[in-house]
N, C-alpha and C. Protein backbone atom coordinates (compact mmCIF):
# COMPACT_ATOMS: atom_id res chain seq x y z
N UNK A 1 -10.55 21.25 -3.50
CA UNK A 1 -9.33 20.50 -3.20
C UNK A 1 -9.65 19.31 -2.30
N UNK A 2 -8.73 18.38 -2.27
CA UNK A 2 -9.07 17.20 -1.71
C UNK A 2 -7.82 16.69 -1.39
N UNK A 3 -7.75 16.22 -0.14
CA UNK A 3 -6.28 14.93 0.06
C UNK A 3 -6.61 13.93 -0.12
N UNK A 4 -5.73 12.91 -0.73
CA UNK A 4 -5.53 11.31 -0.83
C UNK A 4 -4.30 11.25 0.05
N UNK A 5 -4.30 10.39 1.14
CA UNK A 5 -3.36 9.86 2.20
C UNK A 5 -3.40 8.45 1.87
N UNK A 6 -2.36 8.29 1.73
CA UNK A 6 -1.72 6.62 1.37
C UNK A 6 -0.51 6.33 2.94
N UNK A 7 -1.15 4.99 3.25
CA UNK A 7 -0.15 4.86 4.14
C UNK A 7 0.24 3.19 3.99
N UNK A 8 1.41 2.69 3.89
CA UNK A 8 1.72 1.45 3.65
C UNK A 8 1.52 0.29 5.32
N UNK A 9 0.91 -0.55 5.46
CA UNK A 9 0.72 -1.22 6.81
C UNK A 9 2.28 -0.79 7.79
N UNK A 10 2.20 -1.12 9.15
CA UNK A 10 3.29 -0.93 9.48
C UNK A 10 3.84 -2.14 9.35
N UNK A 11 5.22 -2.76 9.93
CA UNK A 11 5.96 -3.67 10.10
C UNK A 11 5.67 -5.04 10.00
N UNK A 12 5.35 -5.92 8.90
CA UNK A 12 4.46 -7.41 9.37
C UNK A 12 5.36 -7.98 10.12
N UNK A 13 4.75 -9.47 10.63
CA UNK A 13 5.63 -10.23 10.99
C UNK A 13 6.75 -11.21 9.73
N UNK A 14 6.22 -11.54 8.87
CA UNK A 14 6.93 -11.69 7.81
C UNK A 14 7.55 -10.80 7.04
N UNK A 15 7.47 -9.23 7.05
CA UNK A 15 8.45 -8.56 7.02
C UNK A 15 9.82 -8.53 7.77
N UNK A 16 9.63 -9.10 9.17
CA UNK A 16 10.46 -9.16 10.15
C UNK A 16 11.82 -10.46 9.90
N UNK A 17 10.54 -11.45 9.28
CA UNK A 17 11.26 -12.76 9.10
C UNK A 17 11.66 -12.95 7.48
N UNK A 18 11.74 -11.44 6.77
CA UNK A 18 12.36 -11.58 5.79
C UNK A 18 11.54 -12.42 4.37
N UNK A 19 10.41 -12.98 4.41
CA UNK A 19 10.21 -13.27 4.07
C UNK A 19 8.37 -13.28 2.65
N UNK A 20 8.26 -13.93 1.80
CA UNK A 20 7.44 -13.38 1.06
C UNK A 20 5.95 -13.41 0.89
N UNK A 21 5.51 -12.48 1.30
CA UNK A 21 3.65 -12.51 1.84
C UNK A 21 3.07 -12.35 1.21
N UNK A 22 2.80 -11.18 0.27
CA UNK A 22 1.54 -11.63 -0.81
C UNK A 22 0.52 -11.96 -0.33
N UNK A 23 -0.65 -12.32 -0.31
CA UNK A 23 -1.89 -12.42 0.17
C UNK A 23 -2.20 -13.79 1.70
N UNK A 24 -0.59 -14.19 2.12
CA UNK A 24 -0.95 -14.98 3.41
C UNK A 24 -1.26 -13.42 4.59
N UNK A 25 -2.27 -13.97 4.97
CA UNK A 25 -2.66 -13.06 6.16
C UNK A 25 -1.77 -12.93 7.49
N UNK A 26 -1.12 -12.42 7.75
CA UNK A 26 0.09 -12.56 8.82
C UNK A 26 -0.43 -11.07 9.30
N UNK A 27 -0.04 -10.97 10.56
CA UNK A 27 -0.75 -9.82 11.59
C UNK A 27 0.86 -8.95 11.55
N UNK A 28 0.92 -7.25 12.32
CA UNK A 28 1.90 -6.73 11.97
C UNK A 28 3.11 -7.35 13.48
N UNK A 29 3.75 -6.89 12.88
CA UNK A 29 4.91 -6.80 14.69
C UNK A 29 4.92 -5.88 15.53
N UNK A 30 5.34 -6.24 16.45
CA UNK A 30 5.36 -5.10 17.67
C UNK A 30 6.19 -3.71 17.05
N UNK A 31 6.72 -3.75 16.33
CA UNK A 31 7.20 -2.65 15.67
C UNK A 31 6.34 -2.09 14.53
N UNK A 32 5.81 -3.03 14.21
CA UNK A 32 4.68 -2.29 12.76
C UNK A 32 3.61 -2.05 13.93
N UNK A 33 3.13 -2.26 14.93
CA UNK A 33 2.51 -1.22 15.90
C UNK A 33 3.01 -0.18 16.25
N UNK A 34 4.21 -0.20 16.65
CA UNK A 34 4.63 1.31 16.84
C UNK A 34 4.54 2.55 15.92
N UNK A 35 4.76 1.90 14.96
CA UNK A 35 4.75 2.18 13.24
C UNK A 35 3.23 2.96 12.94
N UNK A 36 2.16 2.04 13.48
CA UNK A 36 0.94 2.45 13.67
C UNK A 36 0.81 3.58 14.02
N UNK A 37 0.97 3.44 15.43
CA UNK A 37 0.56 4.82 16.60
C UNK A 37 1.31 5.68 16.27
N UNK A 38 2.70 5.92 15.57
CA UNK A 38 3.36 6.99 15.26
C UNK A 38 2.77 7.51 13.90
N UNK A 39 1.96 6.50 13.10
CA UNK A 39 1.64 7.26 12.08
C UNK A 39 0.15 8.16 12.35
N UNK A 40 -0.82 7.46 13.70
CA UNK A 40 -1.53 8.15 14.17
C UNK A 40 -1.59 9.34 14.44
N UNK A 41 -0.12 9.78 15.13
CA UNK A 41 0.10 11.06 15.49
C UNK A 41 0.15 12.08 14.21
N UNK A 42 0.60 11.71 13.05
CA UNK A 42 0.35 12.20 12.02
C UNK A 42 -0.96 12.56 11.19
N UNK A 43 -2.06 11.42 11.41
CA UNK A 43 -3.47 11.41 10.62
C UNK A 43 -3.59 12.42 11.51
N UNK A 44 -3.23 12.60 13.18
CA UNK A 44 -4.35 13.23 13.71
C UNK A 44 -3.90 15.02 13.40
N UNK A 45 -3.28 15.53 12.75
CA UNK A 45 -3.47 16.65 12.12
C UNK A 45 -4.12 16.80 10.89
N UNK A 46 -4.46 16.03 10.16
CA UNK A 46 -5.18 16.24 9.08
C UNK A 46 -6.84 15.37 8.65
N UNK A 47 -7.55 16.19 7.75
CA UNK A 47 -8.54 16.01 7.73
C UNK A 47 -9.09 14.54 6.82
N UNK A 48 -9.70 13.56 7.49
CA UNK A 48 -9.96 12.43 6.95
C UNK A 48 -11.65 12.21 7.05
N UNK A 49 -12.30 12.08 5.83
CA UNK A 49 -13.95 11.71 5.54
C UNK A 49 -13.93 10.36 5.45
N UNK A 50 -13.10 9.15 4.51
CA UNK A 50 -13.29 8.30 4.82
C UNK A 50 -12.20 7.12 4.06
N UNK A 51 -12.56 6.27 5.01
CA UNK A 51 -11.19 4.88 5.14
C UNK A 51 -11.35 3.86 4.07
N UNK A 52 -10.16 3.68 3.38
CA UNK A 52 -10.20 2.61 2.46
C UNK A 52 -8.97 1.47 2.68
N UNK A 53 -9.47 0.27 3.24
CA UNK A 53 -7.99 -0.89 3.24
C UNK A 53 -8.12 -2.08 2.47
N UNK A 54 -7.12 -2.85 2.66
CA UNK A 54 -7.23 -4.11 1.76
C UNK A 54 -7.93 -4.99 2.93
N UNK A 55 -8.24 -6.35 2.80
CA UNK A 55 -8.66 -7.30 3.17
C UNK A 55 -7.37 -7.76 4.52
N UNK A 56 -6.44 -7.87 4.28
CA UNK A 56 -5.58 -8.57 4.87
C UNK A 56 -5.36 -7.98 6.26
N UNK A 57 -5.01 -8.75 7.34
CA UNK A 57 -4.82 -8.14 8.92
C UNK A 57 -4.39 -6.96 9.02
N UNK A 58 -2.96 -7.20 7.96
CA UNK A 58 -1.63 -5.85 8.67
C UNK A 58 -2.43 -4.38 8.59
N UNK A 59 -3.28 -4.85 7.30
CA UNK A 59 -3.48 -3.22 6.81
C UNK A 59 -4.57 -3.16 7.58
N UNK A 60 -5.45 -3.91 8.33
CA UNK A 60 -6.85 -3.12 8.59
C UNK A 60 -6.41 -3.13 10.16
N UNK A 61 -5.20 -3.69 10.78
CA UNK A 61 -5.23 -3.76 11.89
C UNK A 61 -3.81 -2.27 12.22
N UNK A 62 -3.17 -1.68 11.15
CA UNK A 62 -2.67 -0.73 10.98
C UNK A 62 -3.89 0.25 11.47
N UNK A 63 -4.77 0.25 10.05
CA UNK A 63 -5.25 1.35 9.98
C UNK A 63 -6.18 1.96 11.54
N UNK A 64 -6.54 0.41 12.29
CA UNK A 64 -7.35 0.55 13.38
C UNK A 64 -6.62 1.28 14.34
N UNK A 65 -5.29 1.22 14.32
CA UNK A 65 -4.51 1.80 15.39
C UNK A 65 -4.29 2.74 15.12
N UNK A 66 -3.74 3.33 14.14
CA UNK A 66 -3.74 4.59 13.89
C UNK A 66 -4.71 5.79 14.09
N UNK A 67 -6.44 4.89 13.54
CA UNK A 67 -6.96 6.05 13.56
C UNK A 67 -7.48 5.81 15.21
N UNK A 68 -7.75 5.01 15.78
CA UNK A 68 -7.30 4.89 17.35
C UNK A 68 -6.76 6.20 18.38
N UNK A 69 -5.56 6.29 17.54
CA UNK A 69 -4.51 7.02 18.09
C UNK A 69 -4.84 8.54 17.56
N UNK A 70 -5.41 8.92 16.08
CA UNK A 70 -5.50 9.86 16.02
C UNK A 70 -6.95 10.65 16.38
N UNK A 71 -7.65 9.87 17.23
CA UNK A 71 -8.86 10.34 17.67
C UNK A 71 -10.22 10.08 16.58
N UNK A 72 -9.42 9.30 15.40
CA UNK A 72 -10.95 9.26 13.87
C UNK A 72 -11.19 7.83 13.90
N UNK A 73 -11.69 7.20 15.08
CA UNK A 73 -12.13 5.61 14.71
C UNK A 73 -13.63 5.48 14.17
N UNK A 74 -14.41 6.82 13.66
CA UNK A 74 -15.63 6.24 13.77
C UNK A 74 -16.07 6.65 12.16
N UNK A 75 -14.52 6.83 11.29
CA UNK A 75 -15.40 7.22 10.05
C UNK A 75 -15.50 5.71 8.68
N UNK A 76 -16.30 6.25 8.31
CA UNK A 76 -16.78 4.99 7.45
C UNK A 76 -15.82 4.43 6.56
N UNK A 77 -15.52 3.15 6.60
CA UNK A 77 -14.44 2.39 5.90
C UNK A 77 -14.85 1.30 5.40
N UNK A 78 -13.50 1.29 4.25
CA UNK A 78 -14.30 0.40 3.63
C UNK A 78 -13.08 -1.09 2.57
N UNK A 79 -13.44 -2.28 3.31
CA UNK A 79 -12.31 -3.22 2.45
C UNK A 79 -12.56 -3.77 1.64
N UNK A 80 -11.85 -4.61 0.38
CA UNK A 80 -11.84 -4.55 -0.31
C UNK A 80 -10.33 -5.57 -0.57
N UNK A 81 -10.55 -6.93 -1.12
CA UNK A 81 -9.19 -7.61 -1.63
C UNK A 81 -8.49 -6.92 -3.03
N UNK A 82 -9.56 -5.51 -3.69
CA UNK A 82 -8.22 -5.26 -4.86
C UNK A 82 -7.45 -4.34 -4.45
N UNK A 83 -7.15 -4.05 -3.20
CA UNK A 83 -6.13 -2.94 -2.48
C UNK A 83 -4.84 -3.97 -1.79
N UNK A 84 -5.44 -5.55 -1.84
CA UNK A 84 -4.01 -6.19 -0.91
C UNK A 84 -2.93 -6.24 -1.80
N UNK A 85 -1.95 -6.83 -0.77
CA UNK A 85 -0.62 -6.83 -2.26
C UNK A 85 -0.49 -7.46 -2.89
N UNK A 86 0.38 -7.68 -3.84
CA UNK A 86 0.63 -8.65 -4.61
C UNK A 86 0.75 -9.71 -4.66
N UNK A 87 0.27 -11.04 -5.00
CA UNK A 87 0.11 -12.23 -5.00
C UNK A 87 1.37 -12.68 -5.66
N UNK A 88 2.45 -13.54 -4.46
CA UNK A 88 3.55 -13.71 -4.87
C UNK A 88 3.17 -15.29 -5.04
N UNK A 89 2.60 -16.11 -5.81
CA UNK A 89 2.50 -17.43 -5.88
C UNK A 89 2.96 -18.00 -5.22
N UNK A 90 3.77 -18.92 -5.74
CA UNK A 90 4.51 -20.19 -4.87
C UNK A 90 5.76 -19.95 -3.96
N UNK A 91 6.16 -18.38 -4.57
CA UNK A 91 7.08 -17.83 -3.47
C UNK A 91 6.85 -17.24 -2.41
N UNK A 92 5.00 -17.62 -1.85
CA UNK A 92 4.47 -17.17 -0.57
C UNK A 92 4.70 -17.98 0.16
N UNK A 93 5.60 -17.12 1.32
CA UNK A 93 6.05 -18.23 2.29
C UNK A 93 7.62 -18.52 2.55
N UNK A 94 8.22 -18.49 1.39
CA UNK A 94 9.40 -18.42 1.51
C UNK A 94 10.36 -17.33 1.83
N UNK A 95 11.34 -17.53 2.27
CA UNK A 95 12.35 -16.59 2.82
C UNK A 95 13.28 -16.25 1.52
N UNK A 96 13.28 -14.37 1.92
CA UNK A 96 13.74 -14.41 0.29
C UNK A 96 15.23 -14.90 0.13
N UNK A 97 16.44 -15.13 1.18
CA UNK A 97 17.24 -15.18 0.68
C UNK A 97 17.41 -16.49 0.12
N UNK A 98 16.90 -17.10 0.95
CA UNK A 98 16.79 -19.05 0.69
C UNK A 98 16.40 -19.04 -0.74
N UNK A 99 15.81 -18.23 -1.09
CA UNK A 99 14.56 -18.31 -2.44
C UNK A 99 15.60 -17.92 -3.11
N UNK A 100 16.96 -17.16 -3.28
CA UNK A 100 17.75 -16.78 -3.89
C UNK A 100 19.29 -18.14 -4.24
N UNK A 101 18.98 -18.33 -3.26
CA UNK A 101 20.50 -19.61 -3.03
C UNK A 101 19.49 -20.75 -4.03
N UNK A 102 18.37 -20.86 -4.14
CA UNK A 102 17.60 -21.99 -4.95
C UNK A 102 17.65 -21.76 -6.66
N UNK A 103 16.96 -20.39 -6.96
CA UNK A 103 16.78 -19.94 -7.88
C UNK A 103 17.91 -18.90 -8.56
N UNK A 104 18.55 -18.56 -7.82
CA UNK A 104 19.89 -17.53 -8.13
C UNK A 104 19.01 -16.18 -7.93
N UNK A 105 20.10 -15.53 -7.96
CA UNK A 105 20.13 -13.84 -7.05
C UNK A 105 19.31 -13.09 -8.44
N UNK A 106 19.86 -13.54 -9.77
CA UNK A 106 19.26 -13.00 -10.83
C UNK A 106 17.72 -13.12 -11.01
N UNK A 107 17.64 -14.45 -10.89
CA UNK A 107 16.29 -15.15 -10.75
C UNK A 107 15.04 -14.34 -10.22
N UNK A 108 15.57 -14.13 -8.98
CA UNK A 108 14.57 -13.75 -7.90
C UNK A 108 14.17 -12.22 -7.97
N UNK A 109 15.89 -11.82 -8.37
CA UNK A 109 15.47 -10.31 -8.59
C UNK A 109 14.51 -9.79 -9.83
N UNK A 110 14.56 -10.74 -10.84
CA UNK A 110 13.66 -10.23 -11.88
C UNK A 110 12.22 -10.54 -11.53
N UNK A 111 11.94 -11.88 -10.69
CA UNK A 111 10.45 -11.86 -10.27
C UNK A 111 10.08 -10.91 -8.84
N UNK A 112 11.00 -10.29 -8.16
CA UNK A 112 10.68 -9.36 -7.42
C UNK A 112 10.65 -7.35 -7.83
N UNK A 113 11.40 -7.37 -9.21
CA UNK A 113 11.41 -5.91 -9.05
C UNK A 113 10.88 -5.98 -11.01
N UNK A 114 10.61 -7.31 -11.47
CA UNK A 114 10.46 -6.58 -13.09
C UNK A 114 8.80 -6.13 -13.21
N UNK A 115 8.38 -5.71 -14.42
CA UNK A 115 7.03 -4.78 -14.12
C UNK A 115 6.17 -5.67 -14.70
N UNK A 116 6.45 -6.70 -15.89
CA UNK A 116 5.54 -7.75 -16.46
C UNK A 116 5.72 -9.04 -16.45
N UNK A 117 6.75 -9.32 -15.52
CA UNK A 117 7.15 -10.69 -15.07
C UNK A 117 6.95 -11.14 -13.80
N UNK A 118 5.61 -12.22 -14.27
CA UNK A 118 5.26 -12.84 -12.39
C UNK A 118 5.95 -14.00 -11.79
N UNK A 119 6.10 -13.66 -10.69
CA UNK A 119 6.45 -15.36 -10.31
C UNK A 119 5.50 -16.19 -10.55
N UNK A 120 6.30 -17.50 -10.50
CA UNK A 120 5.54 -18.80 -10.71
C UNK A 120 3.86 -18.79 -9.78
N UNK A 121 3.13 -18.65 -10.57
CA UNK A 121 1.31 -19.04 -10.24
C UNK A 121 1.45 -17.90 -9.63
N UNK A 122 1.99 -16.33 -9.81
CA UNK A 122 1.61 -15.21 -8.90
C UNK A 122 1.57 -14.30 -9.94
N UNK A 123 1.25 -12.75 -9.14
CA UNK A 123 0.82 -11.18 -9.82
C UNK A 123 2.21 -10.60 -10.30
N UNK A 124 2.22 -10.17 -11.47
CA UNK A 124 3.37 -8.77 -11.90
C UNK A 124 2.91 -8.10 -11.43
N UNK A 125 3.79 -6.78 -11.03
CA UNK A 125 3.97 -5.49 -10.55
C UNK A 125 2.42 -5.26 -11.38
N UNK A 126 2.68 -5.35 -13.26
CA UNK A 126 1.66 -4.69 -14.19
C UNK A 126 0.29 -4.81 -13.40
N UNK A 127 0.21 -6.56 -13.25
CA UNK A 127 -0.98 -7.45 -13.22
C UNK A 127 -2.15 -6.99 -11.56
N UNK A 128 -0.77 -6.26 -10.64
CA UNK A 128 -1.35 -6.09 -10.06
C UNK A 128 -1.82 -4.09 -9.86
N UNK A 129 -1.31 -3.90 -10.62
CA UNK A 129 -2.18 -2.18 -11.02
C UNK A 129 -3.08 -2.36 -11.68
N UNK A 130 -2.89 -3.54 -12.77
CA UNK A 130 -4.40 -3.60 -13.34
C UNK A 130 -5.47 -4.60 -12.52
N UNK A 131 -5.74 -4.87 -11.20
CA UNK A 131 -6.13 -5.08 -10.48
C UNK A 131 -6.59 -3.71 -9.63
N UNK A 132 -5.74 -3.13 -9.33
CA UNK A 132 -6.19 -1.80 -8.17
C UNK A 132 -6.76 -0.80 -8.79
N UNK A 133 -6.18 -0.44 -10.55
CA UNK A 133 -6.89 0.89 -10.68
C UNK A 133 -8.27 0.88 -10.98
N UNK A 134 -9.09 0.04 -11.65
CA UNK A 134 -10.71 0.13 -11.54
C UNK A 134 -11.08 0.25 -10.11
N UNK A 135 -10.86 -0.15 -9.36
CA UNK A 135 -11.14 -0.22 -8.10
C UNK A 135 -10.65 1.39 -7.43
N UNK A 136 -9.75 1.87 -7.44
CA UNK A 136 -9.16 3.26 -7.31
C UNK A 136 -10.80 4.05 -8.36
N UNK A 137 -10.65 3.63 -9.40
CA UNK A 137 -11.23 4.54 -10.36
C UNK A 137 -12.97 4.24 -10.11
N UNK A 138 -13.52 3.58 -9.69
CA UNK A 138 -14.73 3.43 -9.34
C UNK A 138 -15.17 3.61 -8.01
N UNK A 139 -14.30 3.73 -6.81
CA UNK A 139 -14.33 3.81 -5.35
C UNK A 139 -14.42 4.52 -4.68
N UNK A 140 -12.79 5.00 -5.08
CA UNK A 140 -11.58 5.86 -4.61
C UNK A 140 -12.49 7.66 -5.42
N UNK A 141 -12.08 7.45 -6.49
CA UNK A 141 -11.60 8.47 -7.03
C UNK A 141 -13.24 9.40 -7.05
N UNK A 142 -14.52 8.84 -7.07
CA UNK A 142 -16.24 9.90 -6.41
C UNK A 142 -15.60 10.69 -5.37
N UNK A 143 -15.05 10.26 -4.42
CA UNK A 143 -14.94 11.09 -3.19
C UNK A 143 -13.97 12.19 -3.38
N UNK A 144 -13.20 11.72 -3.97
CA UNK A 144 -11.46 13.09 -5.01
C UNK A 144 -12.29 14.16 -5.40
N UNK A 145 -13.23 13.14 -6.01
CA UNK A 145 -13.77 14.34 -7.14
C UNK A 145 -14.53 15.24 -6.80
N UNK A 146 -15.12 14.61 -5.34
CA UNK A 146 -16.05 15.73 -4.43
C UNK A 146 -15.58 16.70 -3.59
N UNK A 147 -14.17 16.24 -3.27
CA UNK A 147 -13.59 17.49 -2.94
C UNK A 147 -13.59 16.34 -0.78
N UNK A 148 -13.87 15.30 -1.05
CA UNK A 148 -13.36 14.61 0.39
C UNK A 148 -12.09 14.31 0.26
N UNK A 149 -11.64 13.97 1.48
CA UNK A 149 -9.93 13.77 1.81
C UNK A 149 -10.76 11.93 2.50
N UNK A 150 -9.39 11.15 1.89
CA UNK A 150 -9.37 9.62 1.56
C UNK A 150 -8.09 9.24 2.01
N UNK A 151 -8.03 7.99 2.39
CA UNK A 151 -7.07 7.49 3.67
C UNK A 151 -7.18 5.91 2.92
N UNK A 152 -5.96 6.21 2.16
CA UNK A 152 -5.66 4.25 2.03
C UNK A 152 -4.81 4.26 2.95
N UNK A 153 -5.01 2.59 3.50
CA UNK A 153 -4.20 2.20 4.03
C UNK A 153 -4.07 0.24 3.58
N UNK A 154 -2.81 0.17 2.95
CA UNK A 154 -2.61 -0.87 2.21
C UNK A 154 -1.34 -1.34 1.91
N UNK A 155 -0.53 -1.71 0.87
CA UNK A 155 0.42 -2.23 0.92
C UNK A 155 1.36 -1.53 -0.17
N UNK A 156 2.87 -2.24 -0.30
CA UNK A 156 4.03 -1.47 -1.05
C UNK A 156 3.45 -1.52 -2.37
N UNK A 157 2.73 -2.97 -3.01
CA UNK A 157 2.92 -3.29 -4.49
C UNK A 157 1.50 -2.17 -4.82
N UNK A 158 0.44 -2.16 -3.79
CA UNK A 158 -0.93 -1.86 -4.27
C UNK A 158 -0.72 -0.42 -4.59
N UNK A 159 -0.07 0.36 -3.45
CA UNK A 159 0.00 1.99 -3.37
C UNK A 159 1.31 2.07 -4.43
N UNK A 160 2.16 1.14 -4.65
CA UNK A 160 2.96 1.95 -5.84
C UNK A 160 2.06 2.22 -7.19
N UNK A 161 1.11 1.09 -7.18
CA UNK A 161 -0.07 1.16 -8.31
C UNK A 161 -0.42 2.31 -8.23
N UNK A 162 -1.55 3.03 -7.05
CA UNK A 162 -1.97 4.26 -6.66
C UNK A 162 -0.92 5.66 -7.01
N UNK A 163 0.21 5.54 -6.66
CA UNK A 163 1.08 6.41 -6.91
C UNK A 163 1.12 6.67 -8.49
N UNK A 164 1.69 5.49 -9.07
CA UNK A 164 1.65 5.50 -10.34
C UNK A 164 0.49 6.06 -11.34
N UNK A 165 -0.50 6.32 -11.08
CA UNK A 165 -1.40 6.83 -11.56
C UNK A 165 -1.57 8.47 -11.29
N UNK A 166 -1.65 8.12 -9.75
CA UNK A 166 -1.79 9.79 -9.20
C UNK A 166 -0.39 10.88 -10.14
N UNK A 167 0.50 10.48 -9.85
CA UNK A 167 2.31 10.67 -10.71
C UNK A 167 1.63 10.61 -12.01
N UNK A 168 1.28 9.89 -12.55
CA UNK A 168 1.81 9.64 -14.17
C UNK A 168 2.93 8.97 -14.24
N UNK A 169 3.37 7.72 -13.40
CA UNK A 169 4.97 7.26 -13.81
C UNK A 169 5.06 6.46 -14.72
N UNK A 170 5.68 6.17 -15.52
CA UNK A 170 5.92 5.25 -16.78
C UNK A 170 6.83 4.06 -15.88
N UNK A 171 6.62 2.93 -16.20
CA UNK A 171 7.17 1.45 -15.92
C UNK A 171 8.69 1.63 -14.87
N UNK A 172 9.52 2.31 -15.53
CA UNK A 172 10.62 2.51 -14.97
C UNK A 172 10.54 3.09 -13.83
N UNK A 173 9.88 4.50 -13.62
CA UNK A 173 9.98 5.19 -12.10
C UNK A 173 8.87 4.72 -11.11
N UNK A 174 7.87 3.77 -11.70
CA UNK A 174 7.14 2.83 -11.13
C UNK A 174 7.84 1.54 -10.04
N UNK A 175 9.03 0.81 -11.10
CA UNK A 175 10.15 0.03 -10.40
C UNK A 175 10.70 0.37 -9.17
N UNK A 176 11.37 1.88 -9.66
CA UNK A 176 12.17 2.53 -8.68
C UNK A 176 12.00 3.03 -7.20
N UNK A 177 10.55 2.85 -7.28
CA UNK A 177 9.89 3.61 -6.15
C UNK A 177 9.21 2.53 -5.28
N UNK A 178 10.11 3.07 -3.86
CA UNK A 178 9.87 2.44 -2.58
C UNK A 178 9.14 2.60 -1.36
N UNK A 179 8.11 1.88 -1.17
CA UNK A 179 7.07 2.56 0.04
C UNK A 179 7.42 2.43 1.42
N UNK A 180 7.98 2.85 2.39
CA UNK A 180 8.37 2.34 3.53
C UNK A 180 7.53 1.99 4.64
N UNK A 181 7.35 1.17 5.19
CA UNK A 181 6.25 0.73 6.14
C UNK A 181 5.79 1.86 7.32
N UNK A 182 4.37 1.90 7.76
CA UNK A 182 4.12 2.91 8.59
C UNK A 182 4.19 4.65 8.46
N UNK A 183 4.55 5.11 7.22
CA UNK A 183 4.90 6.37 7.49
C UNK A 183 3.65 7.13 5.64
N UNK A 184 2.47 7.54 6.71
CA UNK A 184 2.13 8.49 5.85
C UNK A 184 2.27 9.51 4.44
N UNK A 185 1.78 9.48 3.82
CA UNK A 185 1.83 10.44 2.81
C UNK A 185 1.03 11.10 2.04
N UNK A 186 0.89 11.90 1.60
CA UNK A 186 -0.39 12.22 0.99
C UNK A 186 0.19 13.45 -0.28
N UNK A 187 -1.16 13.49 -0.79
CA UNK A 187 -1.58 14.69 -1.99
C UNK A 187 -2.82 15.88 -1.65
N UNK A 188 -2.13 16.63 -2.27
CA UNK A 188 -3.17 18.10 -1.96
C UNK A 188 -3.66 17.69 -3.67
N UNK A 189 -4.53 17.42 -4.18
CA UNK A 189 -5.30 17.51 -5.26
C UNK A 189 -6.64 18.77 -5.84
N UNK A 190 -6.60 18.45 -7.10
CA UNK A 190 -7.29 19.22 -7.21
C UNK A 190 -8.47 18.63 -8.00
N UNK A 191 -9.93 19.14 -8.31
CA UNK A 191 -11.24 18.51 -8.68
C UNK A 191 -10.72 16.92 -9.78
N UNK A 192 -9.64 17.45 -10.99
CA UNK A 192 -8.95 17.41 -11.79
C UNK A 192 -8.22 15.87 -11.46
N UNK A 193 -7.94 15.66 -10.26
CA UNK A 193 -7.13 14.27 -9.85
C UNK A 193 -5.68 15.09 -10.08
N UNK A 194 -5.17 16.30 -10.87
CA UNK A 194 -4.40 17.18 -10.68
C UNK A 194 -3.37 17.17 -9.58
N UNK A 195 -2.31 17.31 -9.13
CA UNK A 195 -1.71 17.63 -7.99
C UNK A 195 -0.97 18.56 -7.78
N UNK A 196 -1.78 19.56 -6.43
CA UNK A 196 -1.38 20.49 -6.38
C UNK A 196 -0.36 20.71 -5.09
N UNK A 197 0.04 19.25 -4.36
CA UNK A 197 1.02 19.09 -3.75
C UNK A 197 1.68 17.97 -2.72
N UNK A 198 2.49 17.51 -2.92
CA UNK A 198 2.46 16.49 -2.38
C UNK A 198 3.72 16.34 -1.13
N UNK A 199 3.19 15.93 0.03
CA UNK A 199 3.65 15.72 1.39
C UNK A 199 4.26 14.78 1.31
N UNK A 200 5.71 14.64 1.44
CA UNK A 200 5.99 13.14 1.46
C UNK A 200 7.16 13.25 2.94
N UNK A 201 7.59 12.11 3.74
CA UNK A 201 8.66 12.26 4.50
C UNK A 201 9.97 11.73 4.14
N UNK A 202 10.09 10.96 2.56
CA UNK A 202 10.31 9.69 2.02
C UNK A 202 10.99 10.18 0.71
């Protein structure tokens, strides 16, 4: 048996300001720190061999605090840009509601929640699972199979990818599903990638 722990960065600062990040590097907020250290208190009951994040601040400066907090700063980690989130093109940067009064409410919502439709010069939901899972499947998934417990720590669009695989979700319950910042989760697995249970608070 093996755990996979997925934890989404805590709080960015452009989460704060509402607005759309995608691969600009923006550090978390004083609340996606708190977010951190409370999710620390959580890693530090369970067993972690080794760290996987994306490239970008929030997530590696999440994950530093956390495992900080949960007493595991010294196990081997490892980054990697096909774990960041989704590359929102030309709508990086902008504030989503503004982005809505420009483009209409319809507009925005289909380039923010549809599964094969990217925004302008950016990643689909699809475009960006088929980005993460070789990377999951060549990385990630030796250590599953050995029976180690694995600690992403990364973002909403990357880990719904991760989920979606671990699940089996088809396009639709892929959509539906929301990662909330800072708060742990994991799978009891089996040799199999199998799941034999899953912890969620969410």
């Amino acid at each position: 048996m093996s755990l996979l722990i997925l934890l989404r960065h805590g709080q960015s600062l452009w989460n704060l300001e509402n607005k759309f990040t995608g691969w600009v590097d923006v550090d978390i907020s004083e609340l996606g720190e708190q977010e951190a250290k409370n999710a620390g208190t959580i890693l530090a009951d369970l067993p972690i061999d080794v760290v996987f994040t994306s490239v970008l601040t929030r997530a590696k400066r999440t994950a530093s605090i956390a495992l900080e907090v949960a007493n595991k700063s010294n196990l081997p980690t490892f980054e990697d840009q096909a774990l960041n989130e989704r590359h929102y093109g030309d709508l990086q940067g902008l504030n989503k509601e503004e982005t809505a009064k420009i483009h209409g409410d319809e507009q925005v919502h289909i380039w923010r929640r549809s599964y094969d439709i990217p925004p302008p010069n950016g990643e689909s939901l699809q475009m960006t699972q088929e980005r993460v899972l070789p990377y999951f499947q060549s990385q990630i998934q030796p250590y599953l199979e050995q029976g180690k417990n694995v600690l992403v720590v990364a973002h909403g669009n990357s880990l719904r990818a991760l989920v979606a695989t671990i699940e089996h979700l088809n396009k639709e319950q892929i959509l539906a599903l929301n990662i909330p910042t800072g708060t742990p989760f994991y799978y009891e697995l089996a040799p199999d990638l199998s799941i034999i249970k899953k912890v969620s608070p969410f």
